[in-house]
Protein backbone atom coordinates (compact mmCIF):
# COMPACT_ATOMS: atom_id res chain seq x y z
CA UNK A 1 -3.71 7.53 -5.05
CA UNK A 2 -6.69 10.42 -4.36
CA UNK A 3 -5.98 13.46 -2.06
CA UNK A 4 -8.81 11.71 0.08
CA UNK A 5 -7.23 8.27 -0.01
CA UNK A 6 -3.90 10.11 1.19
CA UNK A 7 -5.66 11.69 3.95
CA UNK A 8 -7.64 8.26 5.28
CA UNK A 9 -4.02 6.62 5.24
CA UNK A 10 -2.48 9.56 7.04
CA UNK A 11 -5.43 9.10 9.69
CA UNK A 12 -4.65 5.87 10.09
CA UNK A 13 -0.96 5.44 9.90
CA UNK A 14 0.10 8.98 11.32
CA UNK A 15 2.60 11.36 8.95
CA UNK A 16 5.37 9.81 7.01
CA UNK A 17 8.31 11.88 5.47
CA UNK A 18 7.87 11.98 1.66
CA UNK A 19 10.51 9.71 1.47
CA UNK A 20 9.18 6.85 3.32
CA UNK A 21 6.04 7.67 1.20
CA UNK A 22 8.24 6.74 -1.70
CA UNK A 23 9.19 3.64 -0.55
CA UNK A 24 6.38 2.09 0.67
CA UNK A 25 4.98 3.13 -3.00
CA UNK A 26 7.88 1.15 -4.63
CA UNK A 27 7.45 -1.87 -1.87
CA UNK A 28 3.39 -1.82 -3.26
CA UNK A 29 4.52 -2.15 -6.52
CA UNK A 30 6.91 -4.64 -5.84
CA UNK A 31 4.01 -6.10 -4.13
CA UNK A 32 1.97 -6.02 -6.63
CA UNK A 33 4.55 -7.33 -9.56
CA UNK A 34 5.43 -10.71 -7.31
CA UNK A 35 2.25 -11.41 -6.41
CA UNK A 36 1.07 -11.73 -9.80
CA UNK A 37 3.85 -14.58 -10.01
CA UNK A 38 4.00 -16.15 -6.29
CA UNK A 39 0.36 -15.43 -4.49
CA UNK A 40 1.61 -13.19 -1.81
CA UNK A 41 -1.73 -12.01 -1.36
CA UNK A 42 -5.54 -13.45 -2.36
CA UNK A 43 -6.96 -10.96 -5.20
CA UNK A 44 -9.94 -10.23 -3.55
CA UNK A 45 -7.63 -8.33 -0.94
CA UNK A 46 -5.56 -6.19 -3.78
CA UNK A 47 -8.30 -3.71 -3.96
CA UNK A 48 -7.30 -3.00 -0.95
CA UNK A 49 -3.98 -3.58 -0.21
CA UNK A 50 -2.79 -0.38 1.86
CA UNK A 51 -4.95 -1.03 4.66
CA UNK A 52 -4.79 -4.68 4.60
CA UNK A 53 -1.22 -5.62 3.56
CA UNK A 54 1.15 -2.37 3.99
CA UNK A 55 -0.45 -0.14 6.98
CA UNK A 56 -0.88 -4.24 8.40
């Protein structure tokens, strides 16, 4: 993730601790693994998918 992506998600979610920054990077993974298998999420939205499916 960019130093200005970072920044727009603080903005918009408020500060996290480092370690909740951790593990909302392992839940996008996780995310990201499963939904290749199950369709959690349409593709079109994965660009995407901090503002639309883990700040949600």
């Amino acid at each position: 993730m960019s130093a200005a992506s970072w920044e727009s998600l603080q903005e918009a979610a408020g500060p996290v601790s480092r370690e909740t920054f951790e593990r909302l990077v392992a839940f996008e993974q996780l995310f990201l693994k499963w939904n290749r298998s199950i369709n959690l999420a349409a593709p079109s939205t994965l660009d995407d998918v901090w503002r639309r499916h883990i700040l949600d």
